[in-house]
PDB file of N, CA and C in Angstrom:
ATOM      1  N   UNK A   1      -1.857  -1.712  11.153  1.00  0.00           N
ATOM      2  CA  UNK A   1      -2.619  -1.635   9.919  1.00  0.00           C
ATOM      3  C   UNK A   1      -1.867  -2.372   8.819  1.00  0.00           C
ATOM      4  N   UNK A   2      -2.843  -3.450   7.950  1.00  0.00           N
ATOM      5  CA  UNK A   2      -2.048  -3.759   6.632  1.00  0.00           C
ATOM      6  C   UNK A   2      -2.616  -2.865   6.094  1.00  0.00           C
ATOM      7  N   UNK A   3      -1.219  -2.615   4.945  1.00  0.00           N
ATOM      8  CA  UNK A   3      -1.422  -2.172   3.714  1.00  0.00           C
ATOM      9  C   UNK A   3      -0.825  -2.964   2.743  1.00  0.00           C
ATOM     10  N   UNK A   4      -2.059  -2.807   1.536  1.00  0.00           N
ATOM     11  CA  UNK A   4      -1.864  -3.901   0.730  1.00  0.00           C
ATOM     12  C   UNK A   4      -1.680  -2.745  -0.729  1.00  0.00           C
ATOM     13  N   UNK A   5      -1.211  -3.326  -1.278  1.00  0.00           N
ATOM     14  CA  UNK A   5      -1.050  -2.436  -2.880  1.00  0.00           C
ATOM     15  C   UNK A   5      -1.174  -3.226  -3.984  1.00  0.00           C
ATOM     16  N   UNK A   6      -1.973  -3.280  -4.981  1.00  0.00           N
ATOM     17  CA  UNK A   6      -2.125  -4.177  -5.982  1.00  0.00           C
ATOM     18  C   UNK A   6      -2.017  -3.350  -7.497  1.00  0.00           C
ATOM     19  N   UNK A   7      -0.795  -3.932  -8.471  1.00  0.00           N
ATOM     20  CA  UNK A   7      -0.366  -3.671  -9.729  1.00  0.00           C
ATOM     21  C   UNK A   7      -1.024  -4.301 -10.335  1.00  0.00           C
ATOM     22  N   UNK A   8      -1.025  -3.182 -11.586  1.00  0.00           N
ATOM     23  CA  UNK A   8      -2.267  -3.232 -12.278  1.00  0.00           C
ATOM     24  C   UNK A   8      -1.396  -3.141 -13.927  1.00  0.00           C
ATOM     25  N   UNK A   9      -1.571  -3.676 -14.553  1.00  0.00           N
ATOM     26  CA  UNK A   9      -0.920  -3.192 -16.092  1.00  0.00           C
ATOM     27  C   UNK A   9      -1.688  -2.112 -16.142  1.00  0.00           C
ATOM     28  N   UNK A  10      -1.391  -1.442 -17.486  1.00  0.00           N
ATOM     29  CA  UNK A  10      -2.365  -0.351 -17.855  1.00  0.00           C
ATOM     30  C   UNK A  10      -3.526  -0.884 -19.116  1.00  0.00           C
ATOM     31  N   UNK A  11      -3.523  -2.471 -18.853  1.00  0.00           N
ATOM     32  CA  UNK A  11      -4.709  -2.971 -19.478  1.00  0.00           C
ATOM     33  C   UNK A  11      -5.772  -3.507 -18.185  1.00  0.00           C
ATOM     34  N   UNK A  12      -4.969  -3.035 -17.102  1.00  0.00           N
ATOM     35  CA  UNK A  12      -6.206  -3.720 -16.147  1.00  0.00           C
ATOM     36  C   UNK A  12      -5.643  -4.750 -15.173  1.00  0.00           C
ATOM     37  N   UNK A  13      -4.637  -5.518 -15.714  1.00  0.00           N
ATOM     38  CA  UNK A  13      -4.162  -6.848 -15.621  1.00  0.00           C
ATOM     39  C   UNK A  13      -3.456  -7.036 -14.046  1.00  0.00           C
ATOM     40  N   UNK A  14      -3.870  -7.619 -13.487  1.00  0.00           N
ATOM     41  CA  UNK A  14      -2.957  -7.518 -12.043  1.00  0.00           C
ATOM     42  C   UNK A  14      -2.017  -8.670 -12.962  1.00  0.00           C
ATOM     43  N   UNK A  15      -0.397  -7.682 -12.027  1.00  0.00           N
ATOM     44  CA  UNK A  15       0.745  -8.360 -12.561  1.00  0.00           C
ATOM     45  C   UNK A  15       1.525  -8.366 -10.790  1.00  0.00           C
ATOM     46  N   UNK A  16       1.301  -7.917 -10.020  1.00  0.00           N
ATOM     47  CA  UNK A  16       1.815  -8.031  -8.730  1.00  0.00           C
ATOM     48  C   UNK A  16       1.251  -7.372  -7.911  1.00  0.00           C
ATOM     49  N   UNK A  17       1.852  -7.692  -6.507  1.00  0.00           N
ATOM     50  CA  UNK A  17       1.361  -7.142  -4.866  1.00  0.00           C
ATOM     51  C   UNK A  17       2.434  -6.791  -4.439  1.00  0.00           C
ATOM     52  N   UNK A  18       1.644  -6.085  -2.996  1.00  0.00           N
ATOM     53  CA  UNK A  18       2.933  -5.844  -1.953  1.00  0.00           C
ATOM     54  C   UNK A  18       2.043  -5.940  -1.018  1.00  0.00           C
ATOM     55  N   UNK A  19       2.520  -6.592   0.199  1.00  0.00           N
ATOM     56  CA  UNK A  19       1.385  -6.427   1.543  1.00  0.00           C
ATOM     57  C   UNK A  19       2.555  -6.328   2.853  1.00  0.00           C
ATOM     58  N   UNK A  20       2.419  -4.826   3.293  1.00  0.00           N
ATOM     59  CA  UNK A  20       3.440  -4.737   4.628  1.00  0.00           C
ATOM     60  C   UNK A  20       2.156  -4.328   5.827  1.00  0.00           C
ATOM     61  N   UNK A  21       2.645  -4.408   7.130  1.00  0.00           N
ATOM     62  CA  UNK A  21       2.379  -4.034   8.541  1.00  0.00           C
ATOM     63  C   UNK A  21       1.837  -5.620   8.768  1.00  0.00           C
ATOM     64  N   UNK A  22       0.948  -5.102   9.985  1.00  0.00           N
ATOM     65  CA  UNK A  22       0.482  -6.412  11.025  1.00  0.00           C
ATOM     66  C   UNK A  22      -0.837  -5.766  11.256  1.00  0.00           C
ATOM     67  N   UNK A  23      -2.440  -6.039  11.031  1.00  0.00           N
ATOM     68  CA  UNK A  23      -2.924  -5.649  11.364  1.00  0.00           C
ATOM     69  C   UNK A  23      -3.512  -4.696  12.970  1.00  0.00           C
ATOM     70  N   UNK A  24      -2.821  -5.354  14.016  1.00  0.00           N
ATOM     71  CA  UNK A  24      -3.371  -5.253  15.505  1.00  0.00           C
ATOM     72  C   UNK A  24      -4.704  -5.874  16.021  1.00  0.00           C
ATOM     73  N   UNK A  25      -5.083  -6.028  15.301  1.00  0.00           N
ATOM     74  CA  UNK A  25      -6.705  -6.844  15.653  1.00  0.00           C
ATOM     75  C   UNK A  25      -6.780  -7.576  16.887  1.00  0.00           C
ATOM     76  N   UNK A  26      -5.617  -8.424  16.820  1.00  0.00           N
ATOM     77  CA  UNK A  26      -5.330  -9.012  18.021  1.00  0.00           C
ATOM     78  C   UNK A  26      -4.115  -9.501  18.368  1.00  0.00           C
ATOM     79  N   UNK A  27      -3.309 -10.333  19.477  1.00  0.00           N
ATOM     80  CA  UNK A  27      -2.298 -10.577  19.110  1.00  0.00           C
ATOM     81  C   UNK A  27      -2.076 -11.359  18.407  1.00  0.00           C
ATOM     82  N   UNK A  28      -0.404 -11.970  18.296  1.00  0.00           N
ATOM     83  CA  UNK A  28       0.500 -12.447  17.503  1.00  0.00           C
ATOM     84  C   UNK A  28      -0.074 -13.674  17.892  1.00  0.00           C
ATOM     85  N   UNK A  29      -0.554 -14.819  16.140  1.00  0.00           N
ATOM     86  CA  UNK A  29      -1.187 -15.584  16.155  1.00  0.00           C
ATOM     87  C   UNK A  29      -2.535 -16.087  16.538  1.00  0.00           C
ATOM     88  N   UNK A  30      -3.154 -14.746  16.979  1.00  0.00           N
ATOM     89  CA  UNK A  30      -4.705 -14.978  16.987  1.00  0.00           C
ATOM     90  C   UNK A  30      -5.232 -13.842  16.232  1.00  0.00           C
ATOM     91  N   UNK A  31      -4.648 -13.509  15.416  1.00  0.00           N
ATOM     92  CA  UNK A  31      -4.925 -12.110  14.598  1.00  0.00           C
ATOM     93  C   UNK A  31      -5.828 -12.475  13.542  1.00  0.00           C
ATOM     94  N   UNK A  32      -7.110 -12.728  13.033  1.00  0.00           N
ATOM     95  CA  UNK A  32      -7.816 -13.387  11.957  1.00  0.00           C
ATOM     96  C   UNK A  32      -7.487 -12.675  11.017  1.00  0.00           C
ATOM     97  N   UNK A  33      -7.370 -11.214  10.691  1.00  0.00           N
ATOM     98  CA  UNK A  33      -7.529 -10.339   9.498  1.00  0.00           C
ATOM     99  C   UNK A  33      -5.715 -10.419   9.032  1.00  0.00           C
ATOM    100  N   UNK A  34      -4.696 -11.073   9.892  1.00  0.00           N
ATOM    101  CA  UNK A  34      -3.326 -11.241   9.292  1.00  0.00           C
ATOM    102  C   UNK A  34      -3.430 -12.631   8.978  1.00  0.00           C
ATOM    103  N   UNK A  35      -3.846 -13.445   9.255  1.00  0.00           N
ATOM    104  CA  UNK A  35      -4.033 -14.743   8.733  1.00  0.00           C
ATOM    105  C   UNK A  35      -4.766 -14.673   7.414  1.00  0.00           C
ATOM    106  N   UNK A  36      -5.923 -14.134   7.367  1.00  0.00           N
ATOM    107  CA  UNK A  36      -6.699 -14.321   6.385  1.00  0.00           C
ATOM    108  C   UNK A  36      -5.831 -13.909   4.985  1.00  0.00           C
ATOM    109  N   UNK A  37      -5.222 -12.645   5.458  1.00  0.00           N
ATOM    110  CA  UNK A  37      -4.944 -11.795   4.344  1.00  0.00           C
ATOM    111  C   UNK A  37      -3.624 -12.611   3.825  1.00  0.00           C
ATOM    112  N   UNK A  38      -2.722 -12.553   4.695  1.00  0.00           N
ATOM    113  CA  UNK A  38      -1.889 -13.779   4.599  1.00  0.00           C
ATOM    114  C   UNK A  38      -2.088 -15.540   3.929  1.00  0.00           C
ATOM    115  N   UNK A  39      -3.130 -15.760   4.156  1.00  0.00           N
ATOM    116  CA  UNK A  39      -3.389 -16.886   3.495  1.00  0.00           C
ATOM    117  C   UNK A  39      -3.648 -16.701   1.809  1.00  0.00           C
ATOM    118  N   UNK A  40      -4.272 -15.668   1.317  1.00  0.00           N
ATOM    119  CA  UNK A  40      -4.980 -15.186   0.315  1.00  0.00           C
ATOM    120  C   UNK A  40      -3.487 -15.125  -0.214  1.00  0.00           C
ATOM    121  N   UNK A  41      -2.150 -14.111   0.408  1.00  0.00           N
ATOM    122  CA  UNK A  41      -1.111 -13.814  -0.814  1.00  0.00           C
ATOM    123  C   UNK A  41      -0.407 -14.839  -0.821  1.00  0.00           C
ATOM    124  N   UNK A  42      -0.218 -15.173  -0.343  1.00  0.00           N
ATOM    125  CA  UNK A  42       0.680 -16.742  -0.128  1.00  0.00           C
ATOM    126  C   UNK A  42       0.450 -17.643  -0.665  1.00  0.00           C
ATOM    127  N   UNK A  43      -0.869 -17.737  -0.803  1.00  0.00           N
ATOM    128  CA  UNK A  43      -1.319 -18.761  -1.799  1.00  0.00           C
ATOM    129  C   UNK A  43      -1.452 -18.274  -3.344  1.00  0.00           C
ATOM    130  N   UNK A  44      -1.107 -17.613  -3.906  1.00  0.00           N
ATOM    131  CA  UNK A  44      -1.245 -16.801  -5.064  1.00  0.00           C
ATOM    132  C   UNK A  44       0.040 -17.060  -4.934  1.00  0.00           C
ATOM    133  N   UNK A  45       1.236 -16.856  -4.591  1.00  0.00           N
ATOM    134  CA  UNK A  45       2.438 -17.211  -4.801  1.00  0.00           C
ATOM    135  C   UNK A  45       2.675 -18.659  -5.338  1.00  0.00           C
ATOM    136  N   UNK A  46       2.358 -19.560  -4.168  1.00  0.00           N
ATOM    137  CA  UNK A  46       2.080 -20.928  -4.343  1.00  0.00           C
ATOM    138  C   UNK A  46       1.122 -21.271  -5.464  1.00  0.00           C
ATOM    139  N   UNK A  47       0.322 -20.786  -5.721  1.00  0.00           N
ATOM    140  CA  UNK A  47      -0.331 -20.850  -7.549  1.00  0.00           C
ATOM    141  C   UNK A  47       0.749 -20.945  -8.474  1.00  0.00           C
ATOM    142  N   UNK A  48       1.039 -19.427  -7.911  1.00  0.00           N
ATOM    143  CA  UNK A  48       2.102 -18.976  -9.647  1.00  0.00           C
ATOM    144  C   UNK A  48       3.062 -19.928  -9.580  1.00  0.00           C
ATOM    145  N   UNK A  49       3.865 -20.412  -8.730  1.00  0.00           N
ATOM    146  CA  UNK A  49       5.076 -21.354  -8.773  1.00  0.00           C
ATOM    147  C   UNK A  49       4.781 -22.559  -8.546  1.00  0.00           C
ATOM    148  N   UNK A  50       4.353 -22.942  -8.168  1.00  0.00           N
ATOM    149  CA  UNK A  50       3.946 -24.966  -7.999  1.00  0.00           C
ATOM    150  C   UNK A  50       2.783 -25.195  -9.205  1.00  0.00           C
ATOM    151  N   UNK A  51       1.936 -24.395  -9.263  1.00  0.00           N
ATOM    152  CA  UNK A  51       0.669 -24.951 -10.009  1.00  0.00           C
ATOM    153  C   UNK A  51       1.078 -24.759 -11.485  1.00  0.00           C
ATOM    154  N   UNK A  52       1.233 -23.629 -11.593  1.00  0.00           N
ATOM    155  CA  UNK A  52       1.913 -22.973 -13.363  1.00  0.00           C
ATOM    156  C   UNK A  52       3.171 -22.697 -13.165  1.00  0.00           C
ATOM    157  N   UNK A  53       4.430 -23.013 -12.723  1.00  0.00           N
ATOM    158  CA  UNK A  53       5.679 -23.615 -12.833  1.00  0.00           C
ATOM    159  C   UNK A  53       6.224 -22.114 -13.139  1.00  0.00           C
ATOM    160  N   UNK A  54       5.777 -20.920 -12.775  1.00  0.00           N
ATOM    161  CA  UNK A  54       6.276 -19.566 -13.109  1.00  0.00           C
ATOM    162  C   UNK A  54       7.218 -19.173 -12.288  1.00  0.00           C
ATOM    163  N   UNK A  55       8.127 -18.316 -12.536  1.00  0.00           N
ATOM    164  CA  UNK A  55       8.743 -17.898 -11.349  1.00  0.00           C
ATOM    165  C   UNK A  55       8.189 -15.966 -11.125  1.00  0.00           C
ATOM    166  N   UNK A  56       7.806 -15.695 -10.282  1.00  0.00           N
ATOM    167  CA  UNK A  56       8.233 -14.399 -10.139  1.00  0.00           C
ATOM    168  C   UNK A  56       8.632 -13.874  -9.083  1.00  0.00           C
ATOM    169  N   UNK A  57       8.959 -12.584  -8.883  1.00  0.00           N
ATOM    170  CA  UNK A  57       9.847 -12.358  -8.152  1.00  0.00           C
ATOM    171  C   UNK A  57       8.779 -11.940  -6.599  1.00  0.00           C
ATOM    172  N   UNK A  58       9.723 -12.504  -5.673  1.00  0.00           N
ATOM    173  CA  UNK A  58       9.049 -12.817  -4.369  1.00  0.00           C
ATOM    174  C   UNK A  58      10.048 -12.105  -3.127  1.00  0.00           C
ATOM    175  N   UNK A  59       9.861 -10.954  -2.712  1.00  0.00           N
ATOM    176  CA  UNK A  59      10.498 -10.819  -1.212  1.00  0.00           C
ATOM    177  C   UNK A  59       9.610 -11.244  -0.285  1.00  0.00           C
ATOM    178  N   UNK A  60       9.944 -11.458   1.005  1.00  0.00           N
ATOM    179  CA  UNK A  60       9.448 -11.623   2.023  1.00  0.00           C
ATOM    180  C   UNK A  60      10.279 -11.284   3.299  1.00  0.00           C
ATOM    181  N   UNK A  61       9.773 -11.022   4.067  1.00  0.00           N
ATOM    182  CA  UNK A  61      10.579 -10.468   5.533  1.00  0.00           C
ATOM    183  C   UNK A  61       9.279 -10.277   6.936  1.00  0.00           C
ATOM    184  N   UNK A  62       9.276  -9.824   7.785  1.00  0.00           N
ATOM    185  CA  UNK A  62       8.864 -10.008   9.079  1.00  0.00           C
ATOM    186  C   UNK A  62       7.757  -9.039   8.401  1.00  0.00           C
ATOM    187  N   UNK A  63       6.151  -8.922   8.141  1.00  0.00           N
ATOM    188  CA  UNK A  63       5.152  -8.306   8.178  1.00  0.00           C
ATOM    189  C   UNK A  63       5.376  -7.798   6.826  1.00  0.00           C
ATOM    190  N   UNK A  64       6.169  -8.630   5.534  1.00  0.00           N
ATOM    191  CA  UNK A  64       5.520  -7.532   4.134  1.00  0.00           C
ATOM    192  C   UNK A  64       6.415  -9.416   3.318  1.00  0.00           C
ATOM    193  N   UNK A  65       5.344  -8.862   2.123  1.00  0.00           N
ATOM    194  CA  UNK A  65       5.137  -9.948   1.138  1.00  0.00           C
ATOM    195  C   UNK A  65       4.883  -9.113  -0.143  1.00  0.00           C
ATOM    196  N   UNK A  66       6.278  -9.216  -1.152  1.00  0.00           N
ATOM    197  CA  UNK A  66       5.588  -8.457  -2.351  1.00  0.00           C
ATOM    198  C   UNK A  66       5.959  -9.936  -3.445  1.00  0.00           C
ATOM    199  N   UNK A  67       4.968  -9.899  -4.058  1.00  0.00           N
ATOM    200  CA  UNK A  67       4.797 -10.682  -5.608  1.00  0.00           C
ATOM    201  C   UNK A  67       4.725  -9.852  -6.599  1.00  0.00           C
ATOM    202  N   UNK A  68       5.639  -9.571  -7.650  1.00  0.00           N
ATOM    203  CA  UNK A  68       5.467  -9.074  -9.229  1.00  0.00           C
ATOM    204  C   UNK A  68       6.248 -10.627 -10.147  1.00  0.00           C
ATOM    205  N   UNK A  69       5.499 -10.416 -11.143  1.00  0.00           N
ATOM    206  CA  UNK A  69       5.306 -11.124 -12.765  1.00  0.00           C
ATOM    207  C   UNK A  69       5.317 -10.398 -13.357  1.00  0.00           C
ATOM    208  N   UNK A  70       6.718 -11.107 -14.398  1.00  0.00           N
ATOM    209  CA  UNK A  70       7.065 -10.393 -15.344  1.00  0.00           C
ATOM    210  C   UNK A  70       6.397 -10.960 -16.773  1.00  0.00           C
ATOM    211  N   UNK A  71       6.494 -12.781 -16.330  1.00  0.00           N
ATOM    212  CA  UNK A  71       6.450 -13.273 -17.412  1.00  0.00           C
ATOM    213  C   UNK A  71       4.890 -13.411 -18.382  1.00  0.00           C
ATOM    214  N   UNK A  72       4.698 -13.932 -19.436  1.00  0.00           N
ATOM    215  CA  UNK A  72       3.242 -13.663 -20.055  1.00  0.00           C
ATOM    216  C   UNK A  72       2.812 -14.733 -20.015  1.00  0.00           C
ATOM    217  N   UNK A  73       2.969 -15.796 -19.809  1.00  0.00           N
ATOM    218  CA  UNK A  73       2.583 -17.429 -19.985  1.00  0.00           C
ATOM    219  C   UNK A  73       1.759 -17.565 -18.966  1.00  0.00           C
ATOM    220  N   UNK A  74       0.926 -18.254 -19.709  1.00  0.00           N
ATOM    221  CA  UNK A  74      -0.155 -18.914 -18.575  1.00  0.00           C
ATOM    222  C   UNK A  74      -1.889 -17.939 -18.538  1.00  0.00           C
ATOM    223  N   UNK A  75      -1.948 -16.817 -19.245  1.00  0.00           N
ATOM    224  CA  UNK A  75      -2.215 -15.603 -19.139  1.00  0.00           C
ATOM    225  C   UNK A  75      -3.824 -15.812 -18.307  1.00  0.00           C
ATOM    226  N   UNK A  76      -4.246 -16.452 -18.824  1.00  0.00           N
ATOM    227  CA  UNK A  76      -5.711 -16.934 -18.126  1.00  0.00           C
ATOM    228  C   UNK A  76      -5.808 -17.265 -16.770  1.00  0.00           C
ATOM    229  N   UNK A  77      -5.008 -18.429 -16.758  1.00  0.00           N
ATOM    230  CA  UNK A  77      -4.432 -18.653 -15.292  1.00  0.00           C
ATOM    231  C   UNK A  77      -4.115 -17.763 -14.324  1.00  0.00           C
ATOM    232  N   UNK A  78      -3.046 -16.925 -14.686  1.00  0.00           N
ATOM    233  CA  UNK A  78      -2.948 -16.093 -13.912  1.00  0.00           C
ATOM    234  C   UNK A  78      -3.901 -14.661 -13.787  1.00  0.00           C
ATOM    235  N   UNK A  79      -4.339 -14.874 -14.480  1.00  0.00           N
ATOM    236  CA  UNK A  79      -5.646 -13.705 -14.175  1.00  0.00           C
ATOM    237  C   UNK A  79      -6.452 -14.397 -13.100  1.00  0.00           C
ATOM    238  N   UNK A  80      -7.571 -15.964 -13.546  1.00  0.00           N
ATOM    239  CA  UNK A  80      -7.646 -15.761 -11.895  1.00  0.00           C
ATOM    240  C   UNK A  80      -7.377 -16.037 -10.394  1.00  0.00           C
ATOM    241  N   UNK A  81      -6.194 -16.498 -10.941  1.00  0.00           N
ATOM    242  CA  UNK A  81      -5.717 -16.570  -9.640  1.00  0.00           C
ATOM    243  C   UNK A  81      -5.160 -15.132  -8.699  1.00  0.00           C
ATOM    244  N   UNK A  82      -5.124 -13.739  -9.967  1.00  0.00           N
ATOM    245  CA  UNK A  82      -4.796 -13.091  -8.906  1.00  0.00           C
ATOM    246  C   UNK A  82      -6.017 -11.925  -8.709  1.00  0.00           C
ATOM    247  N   UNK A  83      -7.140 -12.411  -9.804  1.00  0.00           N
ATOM    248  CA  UNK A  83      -8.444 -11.998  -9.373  1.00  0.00           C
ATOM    249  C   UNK A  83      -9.245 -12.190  -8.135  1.00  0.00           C
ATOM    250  N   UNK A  84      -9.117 -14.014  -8.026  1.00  0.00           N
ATOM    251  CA  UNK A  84      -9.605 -14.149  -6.886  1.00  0.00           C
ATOM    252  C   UNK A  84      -9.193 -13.333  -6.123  1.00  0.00           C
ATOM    253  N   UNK A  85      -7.493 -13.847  -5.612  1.00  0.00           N
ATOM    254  CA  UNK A  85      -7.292 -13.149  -4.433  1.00  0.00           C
ATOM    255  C   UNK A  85      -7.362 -11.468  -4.373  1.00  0.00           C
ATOM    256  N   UNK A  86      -7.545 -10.981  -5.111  1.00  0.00           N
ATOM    257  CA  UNK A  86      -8.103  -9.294  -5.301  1.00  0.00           C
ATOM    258  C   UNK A  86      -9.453  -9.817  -4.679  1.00  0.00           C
ATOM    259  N   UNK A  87     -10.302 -10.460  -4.938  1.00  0.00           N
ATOM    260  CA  UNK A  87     -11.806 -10.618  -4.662  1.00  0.00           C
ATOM    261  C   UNK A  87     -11.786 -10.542  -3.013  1.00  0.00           C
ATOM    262  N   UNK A  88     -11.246 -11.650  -2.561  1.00  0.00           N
ATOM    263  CA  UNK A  88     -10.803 -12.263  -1.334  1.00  0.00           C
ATOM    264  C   UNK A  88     -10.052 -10.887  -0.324  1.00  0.00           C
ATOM    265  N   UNK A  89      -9.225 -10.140  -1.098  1.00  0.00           N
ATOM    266  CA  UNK A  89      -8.635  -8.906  -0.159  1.00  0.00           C
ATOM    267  C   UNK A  89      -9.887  -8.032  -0.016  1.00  0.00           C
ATOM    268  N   UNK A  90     -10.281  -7.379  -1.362  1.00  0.00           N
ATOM    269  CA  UNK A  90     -11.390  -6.449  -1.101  1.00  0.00           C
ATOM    270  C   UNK A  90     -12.572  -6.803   0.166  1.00  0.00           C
ATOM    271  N   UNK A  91     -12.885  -8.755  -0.065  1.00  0.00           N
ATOM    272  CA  UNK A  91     -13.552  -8.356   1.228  1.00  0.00           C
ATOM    273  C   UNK A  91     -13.518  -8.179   2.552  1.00  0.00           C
ATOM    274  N   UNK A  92     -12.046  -8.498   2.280  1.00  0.00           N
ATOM    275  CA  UNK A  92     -11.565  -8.564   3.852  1.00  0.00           C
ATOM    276  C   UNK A  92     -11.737  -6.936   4.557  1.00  0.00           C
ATOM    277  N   UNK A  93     -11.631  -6.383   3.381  1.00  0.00           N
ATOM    278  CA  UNK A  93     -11.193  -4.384   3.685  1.00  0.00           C
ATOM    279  C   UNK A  93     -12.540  -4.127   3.796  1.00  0.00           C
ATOM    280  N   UNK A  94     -13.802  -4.585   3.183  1.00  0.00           N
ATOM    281  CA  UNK A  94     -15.030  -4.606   3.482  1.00  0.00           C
ATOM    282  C   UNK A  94     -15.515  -4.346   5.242  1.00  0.00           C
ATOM    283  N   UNK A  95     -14.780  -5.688   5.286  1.00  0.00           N
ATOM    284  CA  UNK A  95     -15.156  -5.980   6.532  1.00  0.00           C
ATOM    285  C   UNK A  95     -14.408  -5.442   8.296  1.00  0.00           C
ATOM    286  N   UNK A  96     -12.862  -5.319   7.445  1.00  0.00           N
ATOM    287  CA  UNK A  96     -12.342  -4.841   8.368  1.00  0.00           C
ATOM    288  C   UNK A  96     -11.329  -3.223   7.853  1.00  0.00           C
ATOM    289  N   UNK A  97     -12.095  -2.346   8.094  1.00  0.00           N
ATOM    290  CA  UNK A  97     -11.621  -1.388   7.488  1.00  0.00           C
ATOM    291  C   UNK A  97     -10.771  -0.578   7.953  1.00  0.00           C
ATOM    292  N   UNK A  98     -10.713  -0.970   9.416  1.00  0.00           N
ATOM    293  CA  UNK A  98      -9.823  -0.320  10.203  1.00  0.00           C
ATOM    294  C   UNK A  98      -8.431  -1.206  10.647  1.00  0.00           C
ATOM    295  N   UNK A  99      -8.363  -2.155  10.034  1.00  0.00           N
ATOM    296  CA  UNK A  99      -6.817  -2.795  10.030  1.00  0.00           C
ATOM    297  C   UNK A  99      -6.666  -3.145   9.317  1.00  0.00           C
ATOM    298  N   UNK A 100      -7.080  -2.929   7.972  1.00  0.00           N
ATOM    299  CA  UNK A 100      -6.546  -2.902   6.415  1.00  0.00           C
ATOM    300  C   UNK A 100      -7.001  -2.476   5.734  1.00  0.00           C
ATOM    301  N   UNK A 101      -5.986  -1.421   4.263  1.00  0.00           N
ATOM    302  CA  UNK A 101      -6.590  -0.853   3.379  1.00  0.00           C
ATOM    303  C   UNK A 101      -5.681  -1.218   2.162  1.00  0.00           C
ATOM    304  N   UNK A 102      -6.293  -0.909   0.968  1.00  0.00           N
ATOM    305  CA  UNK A 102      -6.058  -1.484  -0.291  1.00  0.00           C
ATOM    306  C   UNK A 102      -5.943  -0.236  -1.091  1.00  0.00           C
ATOM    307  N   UNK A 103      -5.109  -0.311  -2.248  1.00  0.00           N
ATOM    308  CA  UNK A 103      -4.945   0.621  -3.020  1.00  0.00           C
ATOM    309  C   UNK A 103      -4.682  -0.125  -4.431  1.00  0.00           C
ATOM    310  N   UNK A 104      -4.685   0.146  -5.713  1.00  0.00           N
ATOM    311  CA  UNK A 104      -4.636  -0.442  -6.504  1.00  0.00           C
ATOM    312  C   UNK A 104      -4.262   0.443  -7.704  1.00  0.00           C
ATOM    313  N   UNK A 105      -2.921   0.018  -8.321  1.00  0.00           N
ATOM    314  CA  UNK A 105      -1.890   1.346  -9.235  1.00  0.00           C
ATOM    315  C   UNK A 105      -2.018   0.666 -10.701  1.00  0.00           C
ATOM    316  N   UNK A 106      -2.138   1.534 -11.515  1.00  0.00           N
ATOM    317  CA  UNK A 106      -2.180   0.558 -13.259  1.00  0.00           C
ATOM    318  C   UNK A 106      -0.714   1.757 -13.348  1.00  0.00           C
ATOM    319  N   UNK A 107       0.217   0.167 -14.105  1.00  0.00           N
ATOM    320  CA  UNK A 107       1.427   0.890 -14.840  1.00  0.00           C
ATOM    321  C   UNK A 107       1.392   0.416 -16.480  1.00  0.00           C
TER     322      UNK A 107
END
């Protein structure tokens, strides 16, 4: 199962993620719902740092990916870029509800 967690300011504002496990769907490298979901945070990373020159802070390791932003620049931008990919997760959990779920925290 992924689990995905999405930070929320307490204006609403996604300011970061975390996405750990492996779905099981299928195996390793034919898994659509770890690719997909995977493509969606990864590229929101690759937004924030190549496209708008931001840095934030990025772990990564074998099955988890967390992104938080600290910084305020860009503010539009980064709304949707991490709207979309909120858009893009929710439907994935739509669709596959039994190898990923979403939760979403305002601090």
């Amino acid at each position: 199962m992924i689990r995905i967690e999405l930070y929320r300011t307490l204006h609403g504002e996604i300011k970061g993620f975390l996405v750990k496990g492996h779905a099981g769907m299928a195996e390793k490298g034919r898994d659509i719902v770890c690719a997909a979901v995977s493509v969606l945070t990864q590229t929101v990373v690759l937004g924030l740092t190549q496209y708008l020159g931001l840095q934030p802070e990025v772990k990564r390791k074998k099955g988890y990916l967390s992104c938080l932003l600290t910084q305020q620049e860009h503010r539009e931008e980064v709304r949707a870029i991490f709207e979309t990919m909120a858009l893009g997760l929710k439907d994935i959990v739509g669709q596959y509800p039994d190898f990923v779920q979403m939760e979403e925290h305002r601090r």
